[in-house]
PDBML (XML) file of the C-alpha atoms, coordinates in Angstrom:
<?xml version="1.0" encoding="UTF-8" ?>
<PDBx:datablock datablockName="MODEL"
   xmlns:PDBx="http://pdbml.pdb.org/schema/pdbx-v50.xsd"
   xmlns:xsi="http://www.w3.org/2001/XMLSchema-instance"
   xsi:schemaLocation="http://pdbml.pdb.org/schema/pdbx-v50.xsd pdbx-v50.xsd">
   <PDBx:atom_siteCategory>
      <PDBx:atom_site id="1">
         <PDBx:B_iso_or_equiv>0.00</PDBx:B_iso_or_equiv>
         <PDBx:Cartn_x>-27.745</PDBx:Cartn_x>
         <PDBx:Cartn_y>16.064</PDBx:Cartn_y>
         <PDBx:Cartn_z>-10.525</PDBx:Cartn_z>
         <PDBx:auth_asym_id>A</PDBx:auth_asym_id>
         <PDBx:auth_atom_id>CA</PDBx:auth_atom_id>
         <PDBx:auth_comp_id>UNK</PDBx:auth_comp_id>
         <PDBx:auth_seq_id>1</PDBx:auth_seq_id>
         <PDBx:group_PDB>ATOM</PDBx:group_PDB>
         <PDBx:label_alt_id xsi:nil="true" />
         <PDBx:label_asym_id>A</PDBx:label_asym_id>
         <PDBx:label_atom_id>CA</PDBx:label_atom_id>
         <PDBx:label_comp_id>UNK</PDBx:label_comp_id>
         <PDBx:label_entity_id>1</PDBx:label_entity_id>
         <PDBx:label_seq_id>1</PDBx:label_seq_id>
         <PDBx:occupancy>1.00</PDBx:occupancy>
         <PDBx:pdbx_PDB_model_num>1</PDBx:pdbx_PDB_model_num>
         <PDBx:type_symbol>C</PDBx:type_symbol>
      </PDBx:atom_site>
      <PDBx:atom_site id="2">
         <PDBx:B_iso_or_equiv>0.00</PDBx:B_iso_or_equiv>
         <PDBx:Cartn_x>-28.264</PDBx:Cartn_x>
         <PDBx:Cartn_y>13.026</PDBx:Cartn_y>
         <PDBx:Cartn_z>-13.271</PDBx:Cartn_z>
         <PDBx:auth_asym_id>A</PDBx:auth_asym_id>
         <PDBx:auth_atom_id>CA</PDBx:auth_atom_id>
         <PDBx:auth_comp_id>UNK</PDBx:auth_comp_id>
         <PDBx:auth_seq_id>2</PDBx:auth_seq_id>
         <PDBx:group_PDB>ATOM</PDBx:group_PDB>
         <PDBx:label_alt_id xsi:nil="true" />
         <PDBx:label_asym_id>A</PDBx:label_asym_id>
         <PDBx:label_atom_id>CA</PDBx:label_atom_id>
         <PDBx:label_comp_id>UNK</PDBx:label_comp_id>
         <PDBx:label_entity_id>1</PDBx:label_entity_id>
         <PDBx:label_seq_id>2</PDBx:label_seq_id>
         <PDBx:occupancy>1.00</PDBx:occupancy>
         <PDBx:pdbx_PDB_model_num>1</PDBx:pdbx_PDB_model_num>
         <PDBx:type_symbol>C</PDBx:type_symbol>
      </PDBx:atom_site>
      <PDBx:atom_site id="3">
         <PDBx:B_iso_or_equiv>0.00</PDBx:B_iso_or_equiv>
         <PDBx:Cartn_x>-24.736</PDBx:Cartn_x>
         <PDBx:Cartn_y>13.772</PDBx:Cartn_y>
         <PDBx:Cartn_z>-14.322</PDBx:Cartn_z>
         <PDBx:auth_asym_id>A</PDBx:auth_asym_id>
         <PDBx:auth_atom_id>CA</PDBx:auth_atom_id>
         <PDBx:auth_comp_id>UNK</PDBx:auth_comp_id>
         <PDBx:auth_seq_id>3</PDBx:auth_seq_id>
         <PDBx:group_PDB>ATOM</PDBx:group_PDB>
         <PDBx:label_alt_id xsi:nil="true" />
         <PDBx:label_asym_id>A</PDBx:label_asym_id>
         <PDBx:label_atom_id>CA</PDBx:label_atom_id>
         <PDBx:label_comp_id>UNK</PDBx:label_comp_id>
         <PDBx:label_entity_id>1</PDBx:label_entity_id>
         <PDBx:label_seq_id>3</PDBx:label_seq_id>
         <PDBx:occupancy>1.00</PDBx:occupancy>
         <PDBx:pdbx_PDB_model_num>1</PDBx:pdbx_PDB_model_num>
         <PDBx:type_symbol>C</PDBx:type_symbol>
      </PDBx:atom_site>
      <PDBx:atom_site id="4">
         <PDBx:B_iso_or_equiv>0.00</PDBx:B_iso_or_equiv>
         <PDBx:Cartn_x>-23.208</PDBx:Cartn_x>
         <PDBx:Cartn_y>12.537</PDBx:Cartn_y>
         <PDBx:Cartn_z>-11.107</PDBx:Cartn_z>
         <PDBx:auth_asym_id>A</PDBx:auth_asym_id>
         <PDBx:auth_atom_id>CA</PDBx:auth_atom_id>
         <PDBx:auth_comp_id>UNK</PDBx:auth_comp_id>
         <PDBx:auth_seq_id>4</PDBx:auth_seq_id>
         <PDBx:group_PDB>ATOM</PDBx:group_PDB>
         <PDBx:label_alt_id xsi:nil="true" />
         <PDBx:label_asym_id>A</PDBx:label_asym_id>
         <PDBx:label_atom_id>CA</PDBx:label_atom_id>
         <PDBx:label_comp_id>UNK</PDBx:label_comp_id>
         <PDBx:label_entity_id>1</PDBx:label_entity_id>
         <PDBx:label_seq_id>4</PDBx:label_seq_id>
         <PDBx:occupancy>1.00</PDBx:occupancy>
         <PDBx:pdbx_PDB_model_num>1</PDBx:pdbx_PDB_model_num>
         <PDBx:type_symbol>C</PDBx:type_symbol>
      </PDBx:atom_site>
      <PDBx:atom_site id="5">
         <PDBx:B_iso_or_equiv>0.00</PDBx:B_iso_or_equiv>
         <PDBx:Cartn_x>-25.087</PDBx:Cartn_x>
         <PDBx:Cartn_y>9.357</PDBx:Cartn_y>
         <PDBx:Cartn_z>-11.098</PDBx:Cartn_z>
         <PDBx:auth_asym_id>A</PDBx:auth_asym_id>
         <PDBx:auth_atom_id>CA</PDBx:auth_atom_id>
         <PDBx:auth_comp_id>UNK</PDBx:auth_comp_id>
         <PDBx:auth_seq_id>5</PDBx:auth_seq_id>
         <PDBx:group_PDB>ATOM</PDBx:group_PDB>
         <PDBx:label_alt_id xsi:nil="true" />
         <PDBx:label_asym_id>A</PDBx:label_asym_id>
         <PDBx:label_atom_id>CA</PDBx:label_atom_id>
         <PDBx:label_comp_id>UNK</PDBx:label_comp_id>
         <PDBx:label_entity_id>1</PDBx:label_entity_id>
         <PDBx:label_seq_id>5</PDBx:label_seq_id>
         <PDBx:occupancy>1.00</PDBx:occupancy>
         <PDBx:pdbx_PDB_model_num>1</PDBx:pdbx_PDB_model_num>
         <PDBx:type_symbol>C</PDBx:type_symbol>
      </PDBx:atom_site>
      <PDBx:atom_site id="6">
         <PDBx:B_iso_or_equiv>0.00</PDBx:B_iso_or_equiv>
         <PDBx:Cartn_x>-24.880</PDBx:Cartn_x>
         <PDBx:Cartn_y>8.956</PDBx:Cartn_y>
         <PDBx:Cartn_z>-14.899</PDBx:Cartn_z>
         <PDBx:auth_asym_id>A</PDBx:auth_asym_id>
         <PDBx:auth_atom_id>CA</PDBx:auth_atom_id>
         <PDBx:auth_comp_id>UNK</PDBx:auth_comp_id>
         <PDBx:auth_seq_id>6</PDBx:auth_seq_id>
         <PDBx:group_PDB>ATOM</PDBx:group_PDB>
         <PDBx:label_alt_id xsi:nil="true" />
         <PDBx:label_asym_id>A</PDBx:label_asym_id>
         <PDBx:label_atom_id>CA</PDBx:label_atom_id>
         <PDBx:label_comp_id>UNK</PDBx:label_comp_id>
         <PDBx:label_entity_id>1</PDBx:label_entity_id>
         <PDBx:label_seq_id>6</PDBx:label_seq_id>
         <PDBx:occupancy>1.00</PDBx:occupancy>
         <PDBx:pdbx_PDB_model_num>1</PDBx:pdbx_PDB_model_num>
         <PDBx:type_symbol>C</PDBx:type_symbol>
      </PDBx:atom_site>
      <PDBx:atom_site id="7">
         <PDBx:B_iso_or_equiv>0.00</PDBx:B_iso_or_equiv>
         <PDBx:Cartn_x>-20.497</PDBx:Cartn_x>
         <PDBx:Cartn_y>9.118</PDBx:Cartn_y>
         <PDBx:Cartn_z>-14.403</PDBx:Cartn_z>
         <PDBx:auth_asym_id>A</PDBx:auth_asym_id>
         <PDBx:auth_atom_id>CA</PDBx:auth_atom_id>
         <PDBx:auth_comp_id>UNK</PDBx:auth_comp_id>
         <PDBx:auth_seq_id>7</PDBx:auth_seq_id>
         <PDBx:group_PDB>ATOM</PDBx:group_PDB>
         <PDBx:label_alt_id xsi:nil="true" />
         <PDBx:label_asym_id>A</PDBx:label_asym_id>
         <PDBx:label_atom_id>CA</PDBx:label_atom_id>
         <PDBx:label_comp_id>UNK</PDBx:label_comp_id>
         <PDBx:label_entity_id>1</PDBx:label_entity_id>
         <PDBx:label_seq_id>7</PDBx:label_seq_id>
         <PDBx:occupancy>1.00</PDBx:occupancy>
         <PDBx:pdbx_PDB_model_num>1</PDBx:pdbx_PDB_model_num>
         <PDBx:type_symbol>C</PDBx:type_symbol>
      </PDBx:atom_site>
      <PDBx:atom_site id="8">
         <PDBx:B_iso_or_equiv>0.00</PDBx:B_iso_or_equiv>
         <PDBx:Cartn_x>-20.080</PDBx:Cartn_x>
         <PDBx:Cartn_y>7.320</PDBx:Cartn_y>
         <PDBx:Cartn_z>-11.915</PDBx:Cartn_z>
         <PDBx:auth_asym_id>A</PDBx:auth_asym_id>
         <PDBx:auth_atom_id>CA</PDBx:auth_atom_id>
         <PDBx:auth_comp_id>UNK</PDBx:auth_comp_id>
         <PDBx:auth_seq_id>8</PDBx:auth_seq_id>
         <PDBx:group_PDB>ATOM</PDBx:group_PDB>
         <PDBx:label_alt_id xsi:nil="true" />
         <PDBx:label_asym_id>A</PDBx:label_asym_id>
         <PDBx:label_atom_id>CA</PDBx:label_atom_id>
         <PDBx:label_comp_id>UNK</PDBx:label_comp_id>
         <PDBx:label_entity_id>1</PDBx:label_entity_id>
         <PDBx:label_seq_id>8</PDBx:label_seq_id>
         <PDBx:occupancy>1.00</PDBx:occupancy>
         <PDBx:pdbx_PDB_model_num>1</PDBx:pdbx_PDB_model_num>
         <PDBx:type_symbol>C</PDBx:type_symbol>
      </PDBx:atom_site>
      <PDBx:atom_site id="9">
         <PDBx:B_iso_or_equiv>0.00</PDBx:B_iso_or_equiv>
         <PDBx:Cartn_x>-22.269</PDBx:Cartn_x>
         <PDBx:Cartn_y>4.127</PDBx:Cartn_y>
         <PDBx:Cartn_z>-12.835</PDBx:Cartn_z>
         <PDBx:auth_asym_id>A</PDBx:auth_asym_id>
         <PDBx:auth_atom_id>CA</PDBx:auth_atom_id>
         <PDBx:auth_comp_id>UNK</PDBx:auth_comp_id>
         <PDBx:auth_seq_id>9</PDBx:auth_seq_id>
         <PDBx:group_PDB>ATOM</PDBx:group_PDB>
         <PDBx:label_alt_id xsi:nil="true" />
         <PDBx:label_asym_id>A</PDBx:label_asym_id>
         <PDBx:label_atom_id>CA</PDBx:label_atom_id>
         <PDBx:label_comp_id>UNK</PDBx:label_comp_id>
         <PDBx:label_entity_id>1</PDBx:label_entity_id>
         <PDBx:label_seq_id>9</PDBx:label_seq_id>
         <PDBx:occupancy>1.00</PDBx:occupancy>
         <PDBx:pdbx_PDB_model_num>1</PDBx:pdbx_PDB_model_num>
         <PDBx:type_symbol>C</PDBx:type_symbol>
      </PDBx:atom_site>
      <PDBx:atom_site id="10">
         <PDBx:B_iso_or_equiv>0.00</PDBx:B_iso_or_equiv>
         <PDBx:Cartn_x>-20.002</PDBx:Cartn_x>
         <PDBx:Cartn_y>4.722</PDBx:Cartn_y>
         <PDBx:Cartn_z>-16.220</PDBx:Cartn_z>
         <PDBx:auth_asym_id>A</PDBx:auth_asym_id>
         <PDBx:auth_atom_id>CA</PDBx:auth_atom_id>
         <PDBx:auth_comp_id>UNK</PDBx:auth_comp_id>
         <PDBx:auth_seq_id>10</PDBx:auth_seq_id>
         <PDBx:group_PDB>ATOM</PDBx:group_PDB>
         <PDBx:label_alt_id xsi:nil="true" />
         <PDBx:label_asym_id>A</PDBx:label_asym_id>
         <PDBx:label_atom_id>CA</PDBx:label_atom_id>
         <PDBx:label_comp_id>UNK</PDBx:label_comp_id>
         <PDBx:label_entity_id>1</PDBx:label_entity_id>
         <PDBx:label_seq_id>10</PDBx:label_seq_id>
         <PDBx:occupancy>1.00</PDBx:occupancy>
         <PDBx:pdbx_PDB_model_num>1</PDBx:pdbx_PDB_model_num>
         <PDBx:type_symbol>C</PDBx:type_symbol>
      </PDBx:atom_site>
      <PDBx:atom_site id="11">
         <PDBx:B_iso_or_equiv>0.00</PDBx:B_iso_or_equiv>
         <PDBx:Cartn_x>-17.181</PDBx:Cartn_x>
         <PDBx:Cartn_y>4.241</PDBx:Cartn_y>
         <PDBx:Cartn_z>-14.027</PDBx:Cartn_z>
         <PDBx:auth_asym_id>A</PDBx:auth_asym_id>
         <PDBx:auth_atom_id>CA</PDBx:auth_atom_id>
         <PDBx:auth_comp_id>UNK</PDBx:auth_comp_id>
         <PDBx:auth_seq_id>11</PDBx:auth_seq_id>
         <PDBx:group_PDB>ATOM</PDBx:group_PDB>
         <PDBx:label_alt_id xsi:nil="true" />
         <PDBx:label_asym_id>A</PDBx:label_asym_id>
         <PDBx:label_atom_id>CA</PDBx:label_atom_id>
         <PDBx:label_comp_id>UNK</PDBx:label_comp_id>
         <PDBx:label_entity_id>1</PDBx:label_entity_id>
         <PDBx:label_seq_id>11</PDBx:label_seq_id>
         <PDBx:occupancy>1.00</PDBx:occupancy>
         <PDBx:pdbx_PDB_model_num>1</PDBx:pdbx_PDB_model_num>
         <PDBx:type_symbol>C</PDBx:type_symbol>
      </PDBx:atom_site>
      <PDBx:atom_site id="12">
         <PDBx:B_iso_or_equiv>0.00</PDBx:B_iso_or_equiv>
         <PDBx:Cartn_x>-18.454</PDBx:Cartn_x>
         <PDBx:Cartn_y>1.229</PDBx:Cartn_y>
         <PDBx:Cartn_z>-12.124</PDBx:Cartn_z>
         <PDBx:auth_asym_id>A</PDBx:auth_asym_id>
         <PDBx:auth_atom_id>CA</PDBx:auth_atom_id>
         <PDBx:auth_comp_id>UNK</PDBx:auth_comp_id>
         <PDBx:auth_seq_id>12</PDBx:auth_seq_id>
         <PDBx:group_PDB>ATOM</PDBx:group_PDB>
         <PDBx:label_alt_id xsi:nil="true" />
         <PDBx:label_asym_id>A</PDBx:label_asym_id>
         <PDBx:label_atom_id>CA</PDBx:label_atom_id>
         <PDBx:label_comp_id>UNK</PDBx:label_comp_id>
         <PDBx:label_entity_id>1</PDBx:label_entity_id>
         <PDBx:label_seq_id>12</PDBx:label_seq_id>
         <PDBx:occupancy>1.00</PDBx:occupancy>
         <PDBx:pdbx_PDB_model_num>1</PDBx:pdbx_PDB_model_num>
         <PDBx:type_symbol>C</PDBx:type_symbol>
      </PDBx:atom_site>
      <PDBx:atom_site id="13">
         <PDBx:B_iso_or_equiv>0.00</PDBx:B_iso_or_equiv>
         <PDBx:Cartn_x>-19.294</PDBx:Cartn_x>
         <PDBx:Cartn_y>-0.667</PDBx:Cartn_y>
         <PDBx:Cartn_z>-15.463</PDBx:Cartn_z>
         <PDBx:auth_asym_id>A</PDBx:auth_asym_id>
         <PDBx:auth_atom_id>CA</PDBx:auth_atom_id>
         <PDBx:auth_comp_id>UNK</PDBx:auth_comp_id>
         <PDBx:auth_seq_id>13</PDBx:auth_seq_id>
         <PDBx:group_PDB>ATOM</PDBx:group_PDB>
         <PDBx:label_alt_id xsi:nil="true" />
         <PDBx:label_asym_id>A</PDBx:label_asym_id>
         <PDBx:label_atom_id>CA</PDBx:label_atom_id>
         <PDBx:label_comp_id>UNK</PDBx:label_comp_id>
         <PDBx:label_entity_id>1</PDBx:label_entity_id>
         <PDBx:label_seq_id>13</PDBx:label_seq_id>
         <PDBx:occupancy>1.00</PDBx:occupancy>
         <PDBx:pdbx_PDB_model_num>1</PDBx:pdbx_PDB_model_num>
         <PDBx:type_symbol>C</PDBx:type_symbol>
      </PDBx:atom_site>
      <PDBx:atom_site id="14">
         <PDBx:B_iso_or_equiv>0.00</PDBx:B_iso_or_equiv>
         <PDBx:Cartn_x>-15.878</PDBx:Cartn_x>
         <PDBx:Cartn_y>0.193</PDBx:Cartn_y>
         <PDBx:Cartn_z>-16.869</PDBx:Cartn_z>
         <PDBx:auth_asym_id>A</PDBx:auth_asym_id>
         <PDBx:auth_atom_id>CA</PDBx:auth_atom_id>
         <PDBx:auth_comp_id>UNK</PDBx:auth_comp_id>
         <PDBx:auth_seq_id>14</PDBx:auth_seq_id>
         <PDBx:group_PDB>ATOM</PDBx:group_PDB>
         <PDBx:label_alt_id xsi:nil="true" />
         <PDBx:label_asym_id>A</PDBx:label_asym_id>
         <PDBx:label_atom_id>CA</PDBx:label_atom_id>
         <PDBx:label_comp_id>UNK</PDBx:label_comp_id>
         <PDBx:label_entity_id>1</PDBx:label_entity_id>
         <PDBx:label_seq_id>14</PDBx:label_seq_id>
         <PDBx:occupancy>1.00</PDBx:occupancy>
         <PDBx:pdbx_PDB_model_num>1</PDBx:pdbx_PDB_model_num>
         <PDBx:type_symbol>C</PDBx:type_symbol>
      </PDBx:atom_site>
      <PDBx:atom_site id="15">
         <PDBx:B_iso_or_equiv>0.00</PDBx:B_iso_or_equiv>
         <PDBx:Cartn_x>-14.122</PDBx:Cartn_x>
         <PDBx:Cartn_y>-0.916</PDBx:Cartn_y>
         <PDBx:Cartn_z>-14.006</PDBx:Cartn_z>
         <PDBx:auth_asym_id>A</PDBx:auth_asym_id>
         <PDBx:auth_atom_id>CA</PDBx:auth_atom_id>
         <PDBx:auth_comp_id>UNK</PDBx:auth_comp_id>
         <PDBx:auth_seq_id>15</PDBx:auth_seq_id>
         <PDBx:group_PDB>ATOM</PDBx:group_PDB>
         <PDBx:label_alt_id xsi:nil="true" />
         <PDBx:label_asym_id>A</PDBx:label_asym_id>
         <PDBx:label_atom_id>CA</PDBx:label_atom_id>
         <PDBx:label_comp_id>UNK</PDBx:label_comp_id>
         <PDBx:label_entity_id>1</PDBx:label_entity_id>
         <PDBx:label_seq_id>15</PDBx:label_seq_id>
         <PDBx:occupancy>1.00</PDBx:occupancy>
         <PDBx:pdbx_PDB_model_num>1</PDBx:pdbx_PDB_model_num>
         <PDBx:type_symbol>C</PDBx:type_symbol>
      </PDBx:atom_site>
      <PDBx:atom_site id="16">
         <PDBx:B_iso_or_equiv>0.00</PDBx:B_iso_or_equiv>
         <PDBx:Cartn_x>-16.183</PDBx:Cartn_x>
         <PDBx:Cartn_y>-4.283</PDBx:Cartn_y>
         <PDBx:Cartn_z>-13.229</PDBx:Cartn_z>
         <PDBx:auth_asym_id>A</PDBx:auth_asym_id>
         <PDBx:auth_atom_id>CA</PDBx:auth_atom_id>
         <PDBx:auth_comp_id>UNK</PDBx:auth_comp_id>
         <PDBx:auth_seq_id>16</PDBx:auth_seq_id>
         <PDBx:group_PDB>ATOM</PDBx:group_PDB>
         <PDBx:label_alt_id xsi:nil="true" />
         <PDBx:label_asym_id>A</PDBx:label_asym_id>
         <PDBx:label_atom_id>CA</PDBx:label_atom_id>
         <PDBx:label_comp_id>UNK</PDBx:label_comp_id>
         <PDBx:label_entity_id>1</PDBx:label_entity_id>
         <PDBx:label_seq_id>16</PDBx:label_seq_id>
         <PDBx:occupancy>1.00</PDBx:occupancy>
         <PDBx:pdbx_PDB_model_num>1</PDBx:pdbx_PDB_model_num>
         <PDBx:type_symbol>C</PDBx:type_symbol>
      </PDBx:atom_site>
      <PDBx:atom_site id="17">
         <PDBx:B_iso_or_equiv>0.00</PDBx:B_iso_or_equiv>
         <PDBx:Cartn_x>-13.845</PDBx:Cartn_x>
         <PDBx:Cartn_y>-5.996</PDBx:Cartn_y>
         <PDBx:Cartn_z>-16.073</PDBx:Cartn_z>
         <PDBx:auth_asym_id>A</PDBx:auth_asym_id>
         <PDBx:auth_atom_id>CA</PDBx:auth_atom_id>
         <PDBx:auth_comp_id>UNK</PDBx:auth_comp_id>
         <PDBx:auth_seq_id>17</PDBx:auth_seq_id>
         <PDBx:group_PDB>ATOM</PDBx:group_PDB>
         <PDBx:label_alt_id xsi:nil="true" />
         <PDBx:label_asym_id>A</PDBx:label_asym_id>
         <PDBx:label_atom_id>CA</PDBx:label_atom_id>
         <PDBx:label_comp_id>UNK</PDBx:label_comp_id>
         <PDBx:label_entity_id>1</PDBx:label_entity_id>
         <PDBx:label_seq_id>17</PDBx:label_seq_id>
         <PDBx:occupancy>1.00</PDBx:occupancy>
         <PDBx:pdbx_PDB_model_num>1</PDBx:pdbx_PDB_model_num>
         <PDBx:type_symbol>C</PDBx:type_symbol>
      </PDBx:atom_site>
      <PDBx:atom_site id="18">
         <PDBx:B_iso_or_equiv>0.00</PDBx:B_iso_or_equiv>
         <PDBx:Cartn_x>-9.950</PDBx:Cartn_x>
         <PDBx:Cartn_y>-5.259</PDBx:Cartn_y>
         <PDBx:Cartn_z>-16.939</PDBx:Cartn_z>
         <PDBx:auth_asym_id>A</PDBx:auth_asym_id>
         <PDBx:auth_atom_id>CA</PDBx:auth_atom_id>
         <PDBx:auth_comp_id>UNK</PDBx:auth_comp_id>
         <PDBx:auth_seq_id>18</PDBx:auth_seq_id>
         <PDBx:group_PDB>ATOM</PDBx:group_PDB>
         <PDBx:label_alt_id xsi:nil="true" />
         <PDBx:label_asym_id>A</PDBx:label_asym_id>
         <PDBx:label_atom_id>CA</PDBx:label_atom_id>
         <PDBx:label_comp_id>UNK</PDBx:label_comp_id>
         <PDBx:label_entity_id>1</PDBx:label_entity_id>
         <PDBx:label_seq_id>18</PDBx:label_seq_id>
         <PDBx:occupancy>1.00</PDBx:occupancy>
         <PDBx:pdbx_PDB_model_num>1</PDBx:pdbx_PDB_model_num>
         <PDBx:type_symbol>C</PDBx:type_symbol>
      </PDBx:atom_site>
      <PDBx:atom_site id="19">
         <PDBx:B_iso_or_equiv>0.00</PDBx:B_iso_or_equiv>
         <PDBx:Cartn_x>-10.246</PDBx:Cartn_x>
         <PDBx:Cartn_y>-4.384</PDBx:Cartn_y>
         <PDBx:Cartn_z>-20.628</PDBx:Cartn_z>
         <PDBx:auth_asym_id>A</PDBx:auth_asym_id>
         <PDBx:auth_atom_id>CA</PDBx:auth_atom_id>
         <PDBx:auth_comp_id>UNK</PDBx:auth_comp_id>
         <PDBx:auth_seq_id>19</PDBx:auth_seq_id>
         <PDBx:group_PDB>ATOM</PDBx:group_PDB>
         <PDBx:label_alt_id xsi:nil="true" />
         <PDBx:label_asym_id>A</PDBx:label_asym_id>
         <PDBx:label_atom_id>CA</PDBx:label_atom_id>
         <PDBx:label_comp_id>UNK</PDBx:label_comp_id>
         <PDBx:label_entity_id>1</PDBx:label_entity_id>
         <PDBx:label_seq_id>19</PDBx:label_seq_id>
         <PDBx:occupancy>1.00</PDBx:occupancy>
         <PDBx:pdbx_PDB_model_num>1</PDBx:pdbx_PDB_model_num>
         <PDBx:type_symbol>C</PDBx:type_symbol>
      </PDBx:atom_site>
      <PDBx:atom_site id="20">
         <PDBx:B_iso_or_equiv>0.00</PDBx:B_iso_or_equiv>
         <PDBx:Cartn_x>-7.671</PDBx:Cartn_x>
         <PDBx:Cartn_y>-2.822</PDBx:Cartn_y>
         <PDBx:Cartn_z>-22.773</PDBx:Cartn_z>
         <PDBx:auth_asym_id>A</PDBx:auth_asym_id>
         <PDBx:auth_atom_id>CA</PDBx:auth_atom_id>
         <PDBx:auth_comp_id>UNK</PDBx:auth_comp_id>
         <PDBx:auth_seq_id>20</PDBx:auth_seq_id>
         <PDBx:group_PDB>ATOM</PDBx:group_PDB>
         <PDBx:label_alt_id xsi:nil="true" />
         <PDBx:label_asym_id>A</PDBx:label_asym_id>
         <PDBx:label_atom_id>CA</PDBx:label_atom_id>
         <PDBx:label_comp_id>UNK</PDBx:label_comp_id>
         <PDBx:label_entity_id>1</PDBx:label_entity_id>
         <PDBx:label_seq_id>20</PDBx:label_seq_id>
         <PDBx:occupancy>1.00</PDBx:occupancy>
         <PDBx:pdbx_PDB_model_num>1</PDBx:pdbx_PDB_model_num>
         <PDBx:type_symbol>C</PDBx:type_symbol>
      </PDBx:atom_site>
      <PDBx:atom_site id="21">
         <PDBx:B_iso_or_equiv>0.00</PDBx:B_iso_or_equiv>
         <PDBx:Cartn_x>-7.387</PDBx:Cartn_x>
         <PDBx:Cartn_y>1.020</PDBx:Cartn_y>
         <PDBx:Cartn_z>-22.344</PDBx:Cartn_z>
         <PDBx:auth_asym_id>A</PDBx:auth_asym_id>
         <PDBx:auth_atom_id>CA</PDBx:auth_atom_id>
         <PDBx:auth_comp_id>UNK</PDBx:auth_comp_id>
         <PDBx:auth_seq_id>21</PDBx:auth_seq_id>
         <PDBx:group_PDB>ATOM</PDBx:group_PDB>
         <PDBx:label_alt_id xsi:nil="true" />
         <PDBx:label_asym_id>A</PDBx:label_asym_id>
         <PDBx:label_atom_id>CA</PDBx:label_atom_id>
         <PDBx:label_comp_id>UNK</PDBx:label_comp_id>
         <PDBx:label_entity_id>1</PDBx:label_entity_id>
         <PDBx:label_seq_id>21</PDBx:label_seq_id>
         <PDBx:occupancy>1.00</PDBx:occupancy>
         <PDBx:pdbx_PDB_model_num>1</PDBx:pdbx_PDB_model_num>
         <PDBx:type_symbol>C</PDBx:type_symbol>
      </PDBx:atom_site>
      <PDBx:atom_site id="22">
         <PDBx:B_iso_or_equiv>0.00</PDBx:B_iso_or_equiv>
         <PDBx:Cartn_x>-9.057</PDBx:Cartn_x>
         <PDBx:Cartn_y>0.708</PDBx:Cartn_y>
         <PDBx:Cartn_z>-18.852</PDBx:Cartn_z>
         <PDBx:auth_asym_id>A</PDBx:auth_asym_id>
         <PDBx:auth_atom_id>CA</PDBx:auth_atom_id>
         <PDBx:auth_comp_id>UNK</PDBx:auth_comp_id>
         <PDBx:auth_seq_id>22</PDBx:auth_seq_id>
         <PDBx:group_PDB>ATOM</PDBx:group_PDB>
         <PDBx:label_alt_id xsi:nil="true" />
         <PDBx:label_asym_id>A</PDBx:label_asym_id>
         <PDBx:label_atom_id>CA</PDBx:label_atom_id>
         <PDBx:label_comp_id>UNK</PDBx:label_comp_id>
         <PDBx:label_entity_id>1</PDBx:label_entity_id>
         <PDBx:label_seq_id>22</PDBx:label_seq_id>
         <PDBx:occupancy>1.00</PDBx:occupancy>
         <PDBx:pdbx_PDB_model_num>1</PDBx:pdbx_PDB_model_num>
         <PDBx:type_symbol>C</PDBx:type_symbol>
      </PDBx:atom_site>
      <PDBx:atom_site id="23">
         <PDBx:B_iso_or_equiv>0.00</PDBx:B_iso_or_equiv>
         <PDBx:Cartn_x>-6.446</PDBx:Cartn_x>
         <PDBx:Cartn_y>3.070</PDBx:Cartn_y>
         <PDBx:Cartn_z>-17.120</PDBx:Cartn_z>
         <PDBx:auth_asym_id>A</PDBx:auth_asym_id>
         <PDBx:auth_atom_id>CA</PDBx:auth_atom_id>
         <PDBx:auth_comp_id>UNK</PDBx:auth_comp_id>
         <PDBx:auth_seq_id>23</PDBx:auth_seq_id>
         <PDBx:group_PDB>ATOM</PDBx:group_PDB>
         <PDBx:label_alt_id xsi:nil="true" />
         <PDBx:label_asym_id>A</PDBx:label_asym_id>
         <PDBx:label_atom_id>CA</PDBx:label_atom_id>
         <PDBx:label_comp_id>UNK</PDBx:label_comp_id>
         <PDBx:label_entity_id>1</PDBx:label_entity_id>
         <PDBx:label_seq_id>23</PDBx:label_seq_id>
         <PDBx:occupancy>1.00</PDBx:occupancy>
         <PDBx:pdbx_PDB_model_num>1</PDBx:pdbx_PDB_model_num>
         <PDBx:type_symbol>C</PDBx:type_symbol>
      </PDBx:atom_site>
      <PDBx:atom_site id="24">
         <PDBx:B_iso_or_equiv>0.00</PDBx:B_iso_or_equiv>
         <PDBx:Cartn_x>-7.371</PDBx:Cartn_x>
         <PDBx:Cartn_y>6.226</PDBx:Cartn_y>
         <PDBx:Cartn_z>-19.871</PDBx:Cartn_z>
         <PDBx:auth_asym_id>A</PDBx:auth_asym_id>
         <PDBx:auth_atom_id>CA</PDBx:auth_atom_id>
         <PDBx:auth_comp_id>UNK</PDBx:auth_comp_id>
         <PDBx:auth_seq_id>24</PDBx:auth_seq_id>
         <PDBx:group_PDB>ATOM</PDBx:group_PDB>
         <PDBx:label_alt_id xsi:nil="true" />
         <PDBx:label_asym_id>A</PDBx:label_asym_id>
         <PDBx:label_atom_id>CA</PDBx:label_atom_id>
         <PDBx:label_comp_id>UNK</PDBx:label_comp_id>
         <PDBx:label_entity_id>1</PDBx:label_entity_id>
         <PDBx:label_seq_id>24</PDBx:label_seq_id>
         <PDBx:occupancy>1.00</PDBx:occupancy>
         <PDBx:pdbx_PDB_model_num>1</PDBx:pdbx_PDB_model_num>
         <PDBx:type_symbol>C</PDBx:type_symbol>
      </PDBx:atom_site>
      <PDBx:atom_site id="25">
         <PDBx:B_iso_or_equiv>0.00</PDBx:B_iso_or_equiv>
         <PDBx:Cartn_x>-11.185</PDBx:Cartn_x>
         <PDBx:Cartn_y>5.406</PDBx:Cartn_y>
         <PDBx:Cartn_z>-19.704</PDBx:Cartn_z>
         <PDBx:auth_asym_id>A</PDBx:auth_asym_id>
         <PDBx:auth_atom_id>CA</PDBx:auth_atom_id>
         <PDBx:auth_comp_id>UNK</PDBx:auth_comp_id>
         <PDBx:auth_seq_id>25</PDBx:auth_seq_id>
         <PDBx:group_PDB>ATOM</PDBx:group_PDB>
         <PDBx:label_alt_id xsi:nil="true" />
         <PDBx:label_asym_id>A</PDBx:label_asym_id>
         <PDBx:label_atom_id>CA</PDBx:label_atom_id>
         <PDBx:label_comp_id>UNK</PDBx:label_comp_id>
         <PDBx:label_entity_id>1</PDBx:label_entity_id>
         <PDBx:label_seq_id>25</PDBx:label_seq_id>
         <PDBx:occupancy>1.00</PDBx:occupancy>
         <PDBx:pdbx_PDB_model_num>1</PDBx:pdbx_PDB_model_num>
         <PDBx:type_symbol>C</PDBx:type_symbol>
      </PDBx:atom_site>
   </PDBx:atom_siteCategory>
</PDBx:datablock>
């Protein structure tokens, strides 16, 4: 179950700052 924690910290780190292309990430 890595995966699930791995994806969603991904998500947490890409959402922490608006940066271009945020939305498609």
């Amino acid at each position: 179950g890595g995966w699930l924690e791995a994806i969603l910290q991904r998500m947490v780190s890409e959402a922490a700052l608006e940066r271009p292309g945020q939305g498609v990430a």
